[in-house]
PDB file of N, CA and C in Angstrom:
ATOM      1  N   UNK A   1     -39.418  27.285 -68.867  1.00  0.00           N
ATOM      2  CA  UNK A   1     -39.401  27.913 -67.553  1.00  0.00           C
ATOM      3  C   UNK A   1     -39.692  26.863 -66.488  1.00  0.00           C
ATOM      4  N   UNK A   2     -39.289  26.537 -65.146  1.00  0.00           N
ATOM      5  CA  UNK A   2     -39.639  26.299 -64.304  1.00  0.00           C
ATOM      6  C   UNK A   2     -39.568  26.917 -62.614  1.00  0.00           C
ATOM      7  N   UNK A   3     -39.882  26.137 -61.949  1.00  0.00           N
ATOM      8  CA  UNK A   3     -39.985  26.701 -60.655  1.00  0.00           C
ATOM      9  C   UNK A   3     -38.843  26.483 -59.761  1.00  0.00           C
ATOM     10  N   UNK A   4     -38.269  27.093 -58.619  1.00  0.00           N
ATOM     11  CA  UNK A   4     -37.387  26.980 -58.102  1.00  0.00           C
ATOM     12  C   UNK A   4     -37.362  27.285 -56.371  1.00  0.00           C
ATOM     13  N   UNK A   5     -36.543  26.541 -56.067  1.00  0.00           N
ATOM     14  CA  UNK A   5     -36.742  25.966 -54.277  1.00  0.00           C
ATOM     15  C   UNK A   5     -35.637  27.242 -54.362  1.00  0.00           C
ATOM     16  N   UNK A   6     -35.779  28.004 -53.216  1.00  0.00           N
ATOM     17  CA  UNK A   6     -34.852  29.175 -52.701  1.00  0.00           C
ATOM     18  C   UNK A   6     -34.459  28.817 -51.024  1.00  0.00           C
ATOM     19  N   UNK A   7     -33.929  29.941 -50.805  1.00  0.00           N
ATOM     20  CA  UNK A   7     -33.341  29.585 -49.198  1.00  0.00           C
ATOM     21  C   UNK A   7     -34.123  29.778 -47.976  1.00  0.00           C
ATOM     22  N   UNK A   8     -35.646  30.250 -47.949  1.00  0.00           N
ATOM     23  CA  UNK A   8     -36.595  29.552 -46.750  1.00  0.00           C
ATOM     24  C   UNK A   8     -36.650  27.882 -47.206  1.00  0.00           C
ATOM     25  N   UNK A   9     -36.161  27.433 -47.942  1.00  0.00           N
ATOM     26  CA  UNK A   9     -36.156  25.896 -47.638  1.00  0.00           C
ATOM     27  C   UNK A   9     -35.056  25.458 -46.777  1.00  0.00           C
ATOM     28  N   UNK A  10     -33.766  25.792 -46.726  1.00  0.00           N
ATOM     29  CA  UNK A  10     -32.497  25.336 -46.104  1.00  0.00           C
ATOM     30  C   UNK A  10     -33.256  25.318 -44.240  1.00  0.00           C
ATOM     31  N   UNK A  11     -32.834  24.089 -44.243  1.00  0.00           N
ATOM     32  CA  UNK A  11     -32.402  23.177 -42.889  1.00  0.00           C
ATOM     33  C   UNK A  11     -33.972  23.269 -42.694  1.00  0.00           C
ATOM     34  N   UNK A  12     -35.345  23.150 -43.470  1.00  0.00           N
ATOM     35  CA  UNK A  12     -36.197  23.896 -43.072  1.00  0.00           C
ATOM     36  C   UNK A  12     -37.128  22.141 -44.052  1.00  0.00           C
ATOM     37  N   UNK A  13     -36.705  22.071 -45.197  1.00  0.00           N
ATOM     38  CA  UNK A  13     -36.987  20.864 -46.225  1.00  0.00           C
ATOM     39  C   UNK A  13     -38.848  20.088 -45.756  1.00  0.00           C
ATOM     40  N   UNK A  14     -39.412  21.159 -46.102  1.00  0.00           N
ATOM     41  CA  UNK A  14     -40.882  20.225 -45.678  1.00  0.00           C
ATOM     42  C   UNK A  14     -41.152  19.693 -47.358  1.00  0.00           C
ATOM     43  N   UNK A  15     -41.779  19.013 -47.211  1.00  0.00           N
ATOM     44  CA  UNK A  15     -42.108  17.984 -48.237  1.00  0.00           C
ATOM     45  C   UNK A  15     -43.615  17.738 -49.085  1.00  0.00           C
ATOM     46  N   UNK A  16     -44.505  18.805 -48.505  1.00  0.00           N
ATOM     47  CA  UNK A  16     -46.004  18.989 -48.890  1.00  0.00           C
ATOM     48  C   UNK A  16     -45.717  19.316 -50.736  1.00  0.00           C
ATOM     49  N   UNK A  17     -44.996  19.729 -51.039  1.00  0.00           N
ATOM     50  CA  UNK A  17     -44.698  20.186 -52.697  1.00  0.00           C
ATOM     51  C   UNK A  17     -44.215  19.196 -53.549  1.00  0.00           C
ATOM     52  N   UNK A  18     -43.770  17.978 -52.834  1.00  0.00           N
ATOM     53  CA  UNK A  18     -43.971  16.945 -53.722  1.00  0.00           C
ATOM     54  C   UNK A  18     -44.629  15.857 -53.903  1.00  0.00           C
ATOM     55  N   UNK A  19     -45.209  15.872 -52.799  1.00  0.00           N
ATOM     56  CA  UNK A  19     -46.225  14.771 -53.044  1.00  0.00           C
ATOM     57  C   UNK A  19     -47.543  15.468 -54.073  1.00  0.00           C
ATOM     58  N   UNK A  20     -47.837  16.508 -54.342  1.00  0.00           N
ATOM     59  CA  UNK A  20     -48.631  17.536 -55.679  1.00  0.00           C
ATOM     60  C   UNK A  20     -48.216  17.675 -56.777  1.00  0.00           C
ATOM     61  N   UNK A  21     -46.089  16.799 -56.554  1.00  0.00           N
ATOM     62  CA  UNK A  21     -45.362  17.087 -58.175  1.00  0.00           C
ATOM     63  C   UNK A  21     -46.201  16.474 -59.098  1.00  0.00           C
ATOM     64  N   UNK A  22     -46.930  16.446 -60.142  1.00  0.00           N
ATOM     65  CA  UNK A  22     -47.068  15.471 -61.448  1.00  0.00           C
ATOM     66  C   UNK A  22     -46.166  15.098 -61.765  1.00  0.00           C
ATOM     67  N   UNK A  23     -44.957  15.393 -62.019  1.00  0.00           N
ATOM     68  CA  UNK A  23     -44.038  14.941 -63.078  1.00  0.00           C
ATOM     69  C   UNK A  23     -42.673  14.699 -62.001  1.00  0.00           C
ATOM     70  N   UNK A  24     -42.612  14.402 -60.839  1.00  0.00           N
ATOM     71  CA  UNK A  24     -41.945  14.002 -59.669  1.00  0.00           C
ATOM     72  C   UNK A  24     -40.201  15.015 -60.034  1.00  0.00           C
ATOM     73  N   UNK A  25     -40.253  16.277 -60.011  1.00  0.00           N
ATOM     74  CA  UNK A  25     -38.932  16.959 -60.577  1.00  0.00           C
ATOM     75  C   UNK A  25     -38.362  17.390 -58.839  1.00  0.00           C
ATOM     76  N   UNK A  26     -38.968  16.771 -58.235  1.00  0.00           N
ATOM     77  CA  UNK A  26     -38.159  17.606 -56.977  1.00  0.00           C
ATOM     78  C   UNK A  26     -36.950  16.548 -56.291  1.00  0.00           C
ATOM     79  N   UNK A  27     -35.968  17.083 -55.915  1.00  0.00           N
ATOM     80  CA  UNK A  27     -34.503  15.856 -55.184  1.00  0.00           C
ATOM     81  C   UNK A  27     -34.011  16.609 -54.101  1.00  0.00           C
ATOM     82  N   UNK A  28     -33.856  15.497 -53.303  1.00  0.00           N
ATOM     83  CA  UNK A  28     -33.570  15.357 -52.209  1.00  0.00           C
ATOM     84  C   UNK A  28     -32.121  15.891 -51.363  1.00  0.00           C
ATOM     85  N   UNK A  29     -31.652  17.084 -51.476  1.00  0.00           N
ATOM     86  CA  UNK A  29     -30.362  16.887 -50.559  1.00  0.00           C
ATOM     87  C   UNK A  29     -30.635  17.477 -49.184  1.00  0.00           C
ATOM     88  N   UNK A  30     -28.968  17.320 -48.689  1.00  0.00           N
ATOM     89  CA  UNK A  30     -29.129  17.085 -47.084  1.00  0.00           C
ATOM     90  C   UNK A  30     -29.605  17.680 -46.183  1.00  0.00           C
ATOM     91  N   UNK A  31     -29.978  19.474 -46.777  1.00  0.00           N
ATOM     92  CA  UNK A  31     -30.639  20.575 -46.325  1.00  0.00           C
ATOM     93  C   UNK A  31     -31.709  21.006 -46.816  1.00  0.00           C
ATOM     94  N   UNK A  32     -31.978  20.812 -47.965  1.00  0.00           N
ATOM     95  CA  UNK A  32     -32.697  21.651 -48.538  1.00  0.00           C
ATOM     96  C   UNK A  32     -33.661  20.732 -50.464  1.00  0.00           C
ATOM     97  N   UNK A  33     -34.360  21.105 -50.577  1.00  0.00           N
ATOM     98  CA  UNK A  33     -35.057  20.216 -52.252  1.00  0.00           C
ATOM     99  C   UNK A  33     -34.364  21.165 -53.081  1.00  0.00           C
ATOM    100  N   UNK A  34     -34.359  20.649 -54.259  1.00  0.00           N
ATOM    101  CA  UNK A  34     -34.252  21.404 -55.272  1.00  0.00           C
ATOM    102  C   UNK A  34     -35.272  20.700 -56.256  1.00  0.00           C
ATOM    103  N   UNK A  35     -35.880  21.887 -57.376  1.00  0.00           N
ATOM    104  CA  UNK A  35     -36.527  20.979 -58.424  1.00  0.00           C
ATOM    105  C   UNK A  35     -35.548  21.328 -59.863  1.00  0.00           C
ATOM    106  N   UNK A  36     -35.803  20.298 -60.344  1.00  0.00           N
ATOM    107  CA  UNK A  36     -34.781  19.861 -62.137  1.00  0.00           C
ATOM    108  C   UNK A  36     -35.875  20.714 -62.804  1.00  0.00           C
ATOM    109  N   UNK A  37     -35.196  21.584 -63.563  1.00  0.00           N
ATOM    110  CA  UNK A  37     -35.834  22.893 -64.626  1.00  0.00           C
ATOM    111  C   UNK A  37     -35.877  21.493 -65.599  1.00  0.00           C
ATOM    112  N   UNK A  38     -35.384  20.266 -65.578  1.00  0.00           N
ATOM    113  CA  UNK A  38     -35.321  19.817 -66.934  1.00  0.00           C
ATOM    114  C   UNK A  38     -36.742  18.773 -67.285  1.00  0.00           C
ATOM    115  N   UNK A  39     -37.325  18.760 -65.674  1.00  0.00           N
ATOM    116  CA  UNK A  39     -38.262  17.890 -65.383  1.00  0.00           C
ATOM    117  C   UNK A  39     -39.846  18.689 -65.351  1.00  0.00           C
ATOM    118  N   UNK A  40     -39.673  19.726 -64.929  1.00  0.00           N
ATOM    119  CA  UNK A  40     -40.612  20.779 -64.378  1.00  0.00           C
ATOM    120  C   UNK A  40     -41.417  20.899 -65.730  1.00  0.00           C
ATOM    121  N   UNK A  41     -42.637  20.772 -65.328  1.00  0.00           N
ATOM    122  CA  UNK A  41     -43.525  21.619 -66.692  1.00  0.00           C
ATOM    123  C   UNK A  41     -44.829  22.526 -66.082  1.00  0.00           C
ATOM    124  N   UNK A  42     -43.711  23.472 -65.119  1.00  0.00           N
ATOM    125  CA  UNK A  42     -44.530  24.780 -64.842  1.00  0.00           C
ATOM    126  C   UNK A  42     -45.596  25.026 -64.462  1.00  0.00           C
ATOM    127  N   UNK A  43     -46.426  23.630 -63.376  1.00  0.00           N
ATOM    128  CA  UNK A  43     -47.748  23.415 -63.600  1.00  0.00           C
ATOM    129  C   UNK A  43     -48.403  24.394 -62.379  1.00  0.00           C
ATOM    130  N   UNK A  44     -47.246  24.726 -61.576  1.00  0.00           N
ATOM    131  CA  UNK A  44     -47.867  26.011 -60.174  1.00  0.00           C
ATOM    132  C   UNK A  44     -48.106  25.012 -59.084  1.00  0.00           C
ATOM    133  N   UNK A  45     -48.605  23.660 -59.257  1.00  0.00           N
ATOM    134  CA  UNK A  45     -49.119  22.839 -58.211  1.00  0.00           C
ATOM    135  C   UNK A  45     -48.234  22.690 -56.684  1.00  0.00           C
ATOM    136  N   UNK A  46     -46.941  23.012 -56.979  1.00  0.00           N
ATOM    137  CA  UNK A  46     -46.241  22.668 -55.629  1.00  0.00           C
ATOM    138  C   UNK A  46     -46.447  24.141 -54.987  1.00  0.00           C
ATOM    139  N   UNK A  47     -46.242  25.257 -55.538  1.00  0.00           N
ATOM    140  CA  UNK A  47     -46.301  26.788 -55.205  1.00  0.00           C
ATOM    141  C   UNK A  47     -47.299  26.891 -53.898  1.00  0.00           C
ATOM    142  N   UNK A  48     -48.688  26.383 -54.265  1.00  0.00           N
ATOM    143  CA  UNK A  48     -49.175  27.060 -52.650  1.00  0.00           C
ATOM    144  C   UNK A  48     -49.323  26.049 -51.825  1.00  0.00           C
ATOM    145  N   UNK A  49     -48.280  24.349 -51.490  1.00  0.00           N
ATOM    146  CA  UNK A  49     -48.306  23.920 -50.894  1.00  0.00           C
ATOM    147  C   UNK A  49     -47.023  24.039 -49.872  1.00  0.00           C
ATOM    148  N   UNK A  50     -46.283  24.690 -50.621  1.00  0.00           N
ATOM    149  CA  UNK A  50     -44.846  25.298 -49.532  1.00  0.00           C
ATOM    150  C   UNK A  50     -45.107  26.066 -48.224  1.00  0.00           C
ATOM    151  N   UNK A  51     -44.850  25.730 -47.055  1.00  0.00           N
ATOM    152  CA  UNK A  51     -45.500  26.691 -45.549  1.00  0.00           C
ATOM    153  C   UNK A  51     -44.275  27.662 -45.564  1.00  0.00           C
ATOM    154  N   UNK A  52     -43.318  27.613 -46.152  1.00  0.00           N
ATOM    155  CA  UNK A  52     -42.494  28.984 -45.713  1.00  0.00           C
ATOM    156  C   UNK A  52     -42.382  29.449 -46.993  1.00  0.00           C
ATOM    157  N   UNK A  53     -43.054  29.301 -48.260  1.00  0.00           N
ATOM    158  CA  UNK A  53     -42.496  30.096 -49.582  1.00  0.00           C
ATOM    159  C   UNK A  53     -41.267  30.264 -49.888  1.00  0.00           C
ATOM    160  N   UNK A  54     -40.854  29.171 -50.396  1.00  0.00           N
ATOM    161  CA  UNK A  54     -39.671  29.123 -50.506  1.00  0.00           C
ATOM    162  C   UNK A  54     -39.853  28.679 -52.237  1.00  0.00           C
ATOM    163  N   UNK A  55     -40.521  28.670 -52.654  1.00  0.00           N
ATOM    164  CA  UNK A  55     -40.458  28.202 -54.371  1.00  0.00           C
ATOM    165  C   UNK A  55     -41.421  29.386 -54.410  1.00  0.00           C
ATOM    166  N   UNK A  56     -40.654  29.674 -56.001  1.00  0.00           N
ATOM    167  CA  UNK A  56     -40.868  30.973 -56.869  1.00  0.00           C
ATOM    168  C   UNK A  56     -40.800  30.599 -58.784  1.00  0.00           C
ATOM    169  N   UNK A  57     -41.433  30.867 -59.265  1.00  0.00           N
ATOM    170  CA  UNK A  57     -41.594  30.757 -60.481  1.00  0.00           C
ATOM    171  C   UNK A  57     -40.138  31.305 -60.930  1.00  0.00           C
ATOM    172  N   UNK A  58     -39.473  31.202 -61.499  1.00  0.00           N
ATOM    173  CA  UNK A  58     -37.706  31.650 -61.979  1.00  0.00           C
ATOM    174  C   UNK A  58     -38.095  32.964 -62.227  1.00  0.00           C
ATOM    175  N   UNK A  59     -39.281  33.532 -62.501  1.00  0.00           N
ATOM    176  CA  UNK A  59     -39.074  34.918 -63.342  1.00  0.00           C
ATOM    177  C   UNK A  59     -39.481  35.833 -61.954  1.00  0.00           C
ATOM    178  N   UNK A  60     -39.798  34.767 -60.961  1.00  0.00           N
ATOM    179  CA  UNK A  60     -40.195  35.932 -60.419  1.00  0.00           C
ATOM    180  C   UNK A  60     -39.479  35.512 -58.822  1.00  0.00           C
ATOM    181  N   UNK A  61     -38.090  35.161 -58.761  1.00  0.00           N
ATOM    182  CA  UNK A  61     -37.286  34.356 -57.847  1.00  0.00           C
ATOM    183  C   UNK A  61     -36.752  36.467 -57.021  1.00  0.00           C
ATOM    184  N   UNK A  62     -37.221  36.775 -56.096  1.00  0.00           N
ATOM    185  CA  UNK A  62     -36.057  37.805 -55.551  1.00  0.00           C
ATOM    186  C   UNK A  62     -34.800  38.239 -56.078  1.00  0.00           C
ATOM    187  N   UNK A  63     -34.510  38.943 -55.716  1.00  0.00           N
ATOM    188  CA  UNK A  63     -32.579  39.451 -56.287  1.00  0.00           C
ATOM    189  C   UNK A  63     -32.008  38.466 -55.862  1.00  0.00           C
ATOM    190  N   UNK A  64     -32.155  38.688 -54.069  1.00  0.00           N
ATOM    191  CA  UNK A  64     -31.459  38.540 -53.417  1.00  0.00           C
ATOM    192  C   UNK A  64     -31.330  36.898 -53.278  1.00  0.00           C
ATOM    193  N   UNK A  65     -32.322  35.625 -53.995  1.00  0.00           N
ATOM    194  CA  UNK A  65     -31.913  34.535 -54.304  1.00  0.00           C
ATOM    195  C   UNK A  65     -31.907  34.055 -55.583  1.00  0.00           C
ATOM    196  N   UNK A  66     -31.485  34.767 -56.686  1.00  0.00           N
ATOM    197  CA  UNK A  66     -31.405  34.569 -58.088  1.00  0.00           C
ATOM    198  C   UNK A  66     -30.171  33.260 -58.095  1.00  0.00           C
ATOM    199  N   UNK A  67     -29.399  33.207 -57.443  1.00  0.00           N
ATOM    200  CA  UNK A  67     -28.713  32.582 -57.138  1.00  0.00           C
ATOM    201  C   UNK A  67     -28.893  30.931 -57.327  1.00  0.00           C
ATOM    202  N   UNK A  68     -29.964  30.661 -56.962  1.00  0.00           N
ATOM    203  CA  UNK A  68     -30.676  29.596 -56.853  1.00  0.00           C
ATOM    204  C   UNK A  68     -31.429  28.928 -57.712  1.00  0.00           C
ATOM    205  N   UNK A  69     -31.506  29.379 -59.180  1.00  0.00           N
ATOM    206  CA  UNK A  69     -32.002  28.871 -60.590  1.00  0.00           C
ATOM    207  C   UNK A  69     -31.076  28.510 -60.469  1.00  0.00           C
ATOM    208  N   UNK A  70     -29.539  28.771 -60.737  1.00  0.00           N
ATOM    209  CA  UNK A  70     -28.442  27.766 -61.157  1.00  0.00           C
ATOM    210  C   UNK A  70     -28.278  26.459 -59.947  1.00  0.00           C
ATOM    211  N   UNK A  71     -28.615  26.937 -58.844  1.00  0.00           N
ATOM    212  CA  UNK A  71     -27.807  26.134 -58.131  1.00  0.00           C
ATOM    213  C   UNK A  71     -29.350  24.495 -57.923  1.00  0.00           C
ATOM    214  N   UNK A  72     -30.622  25.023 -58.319  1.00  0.00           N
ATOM    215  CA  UNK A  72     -31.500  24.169 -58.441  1.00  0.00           C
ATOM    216  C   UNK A  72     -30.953  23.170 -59.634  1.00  0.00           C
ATOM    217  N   UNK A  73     -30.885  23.806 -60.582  1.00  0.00           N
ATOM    218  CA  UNK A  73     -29.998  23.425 -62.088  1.00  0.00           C
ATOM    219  C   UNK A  73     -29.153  22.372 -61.687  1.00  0.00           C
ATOM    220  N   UNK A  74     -27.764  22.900 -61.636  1.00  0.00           N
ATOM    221  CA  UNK A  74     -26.853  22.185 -60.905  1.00  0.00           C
ATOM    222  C   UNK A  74     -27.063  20.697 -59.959  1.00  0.00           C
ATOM    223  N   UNK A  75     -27.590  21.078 -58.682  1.00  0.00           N
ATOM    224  CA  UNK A  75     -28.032  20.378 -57.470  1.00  0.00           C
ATOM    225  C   UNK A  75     -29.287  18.843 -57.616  1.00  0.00           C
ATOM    226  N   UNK A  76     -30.230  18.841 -58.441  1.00  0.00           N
ATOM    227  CA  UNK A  76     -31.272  18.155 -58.817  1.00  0.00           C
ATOM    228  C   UNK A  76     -30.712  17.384 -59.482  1.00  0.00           C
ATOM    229  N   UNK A  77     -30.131  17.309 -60.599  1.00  0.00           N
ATOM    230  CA  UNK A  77     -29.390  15.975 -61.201  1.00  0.00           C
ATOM    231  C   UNK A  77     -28.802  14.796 -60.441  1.00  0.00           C
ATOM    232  N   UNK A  78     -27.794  15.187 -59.725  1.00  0.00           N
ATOM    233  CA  UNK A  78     -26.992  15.010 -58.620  1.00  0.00           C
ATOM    234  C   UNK A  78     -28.007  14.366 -57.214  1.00  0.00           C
ATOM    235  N   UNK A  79     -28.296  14.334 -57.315  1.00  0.00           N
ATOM    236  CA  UNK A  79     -29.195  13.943 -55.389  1.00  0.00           C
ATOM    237  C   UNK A  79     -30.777  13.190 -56.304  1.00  0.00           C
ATOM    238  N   UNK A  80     -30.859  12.183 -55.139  1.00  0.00           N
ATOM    239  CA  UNK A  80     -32.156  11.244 -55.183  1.00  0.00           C
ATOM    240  C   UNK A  80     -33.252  12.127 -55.426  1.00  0.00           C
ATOM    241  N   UNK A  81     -34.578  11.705 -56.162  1.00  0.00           N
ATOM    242  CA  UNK A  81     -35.548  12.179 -56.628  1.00  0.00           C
ATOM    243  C   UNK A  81     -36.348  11.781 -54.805  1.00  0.00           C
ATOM    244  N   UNK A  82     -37.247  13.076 -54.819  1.00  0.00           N
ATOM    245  CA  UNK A  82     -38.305  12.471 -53.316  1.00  0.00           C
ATOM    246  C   UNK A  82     -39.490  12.311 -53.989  1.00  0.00           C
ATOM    247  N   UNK A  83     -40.577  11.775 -53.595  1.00  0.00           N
ATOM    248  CA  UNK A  83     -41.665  11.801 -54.562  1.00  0.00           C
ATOM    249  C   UNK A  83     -42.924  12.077 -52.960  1.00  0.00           C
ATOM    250  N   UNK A  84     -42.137  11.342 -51.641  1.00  0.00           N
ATOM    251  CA  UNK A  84     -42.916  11.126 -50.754  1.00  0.00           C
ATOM    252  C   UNK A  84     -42.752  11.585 -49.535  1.00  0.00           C
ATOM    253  N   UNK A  85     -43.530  12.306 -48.832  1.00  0.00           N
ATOM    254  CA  UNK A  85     -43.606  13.570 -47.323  1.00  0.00           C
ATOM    255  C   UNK A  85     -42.774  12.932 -46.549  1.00  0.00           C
ATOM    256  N   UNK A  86     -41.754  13.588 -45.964  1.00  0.00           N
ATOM    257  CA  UNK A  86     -41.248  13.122 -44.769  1.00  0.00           C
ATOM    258  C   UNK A  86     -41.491  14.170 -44.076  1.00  0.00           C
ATOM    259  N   UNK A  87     -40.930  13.695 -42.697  1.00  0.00           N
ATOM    260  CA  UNK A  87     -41.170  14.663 -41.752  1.00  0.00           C
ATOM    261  C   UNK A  87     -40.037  16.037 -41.925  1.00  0.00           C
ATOM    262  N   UNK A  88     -39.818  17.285 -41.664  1.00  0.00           N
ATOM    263  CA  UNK A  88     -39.464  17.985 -42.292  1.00  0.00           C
ATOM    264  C   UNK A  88     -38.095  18.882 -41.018  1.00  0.00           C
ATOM    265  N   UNK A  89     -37.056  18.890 -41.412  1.00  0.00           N
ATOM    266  CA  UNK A  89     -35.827  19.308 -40.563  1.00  0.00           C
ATOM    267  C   UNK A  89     -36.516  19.785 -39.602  1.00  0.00           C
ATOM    268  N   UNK A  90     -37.188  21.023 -39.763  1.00  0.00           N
ATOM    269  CA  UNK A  90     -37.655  21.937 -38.515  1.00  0.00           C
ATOM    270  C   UNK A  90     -37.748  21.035 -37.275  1.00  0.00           C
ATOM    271  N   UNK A  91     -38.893  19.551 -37.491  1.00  0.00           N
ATOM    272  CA  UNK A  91     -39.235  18.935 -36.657  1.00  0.00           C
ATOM    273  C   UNK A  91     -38.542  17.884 -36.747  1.00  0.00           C
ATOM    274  N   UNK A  92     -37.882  17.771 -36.651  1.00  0.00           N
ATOM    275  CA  UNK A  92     -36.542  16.199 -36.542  1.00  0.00           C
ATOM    276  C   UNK A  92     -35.758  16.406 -34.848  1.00  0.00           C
TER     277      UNK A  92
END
């Protein structure tokens, strides 16, 4: 099981959830993080550092962004690993 970035992250990308990764599973694209289910070992640590809740444990991801286990899946391989806070779209 792992955790998964949903759509209060899009154009929104704050960065407090990975600098808490242990195991650095979160990547970087142009809108939004995704974390690698293949990297993740479920530890909760990024969960209450997100300001808009946008990561959800997979089992417990909304209907309405179930969508987004695959596309974390998918998306994280593909795009640079972040390990370190940047400043975050909202404020750019």
């Amino acid at each position: 099981m792992a955790f998964v970035v949903t759509e209060p992250c899009f154009d929104c990308k704050y960065t407090d959830c990975v600098v808490v990764c242990p195991c650095d599973c979160f990547h970087e694209g142009e809108r939004m993080l995704f974390i690698d289910p293949e990297h993740c070992i479920d530890c909760d640590a990024c969960l209450p550092e997100c300001p808009v809740e946008a990561i959800f444990h997979e089992d417990n991801v909304p209907e309405r962004w179930r969508d987004f286990i695959a596309l974390n899946a998918e998306q994280a391989p593909l795009l640079p690993e972040i390990t370190e806070r940047k400043a975050p779209l909202a404020a750019r």
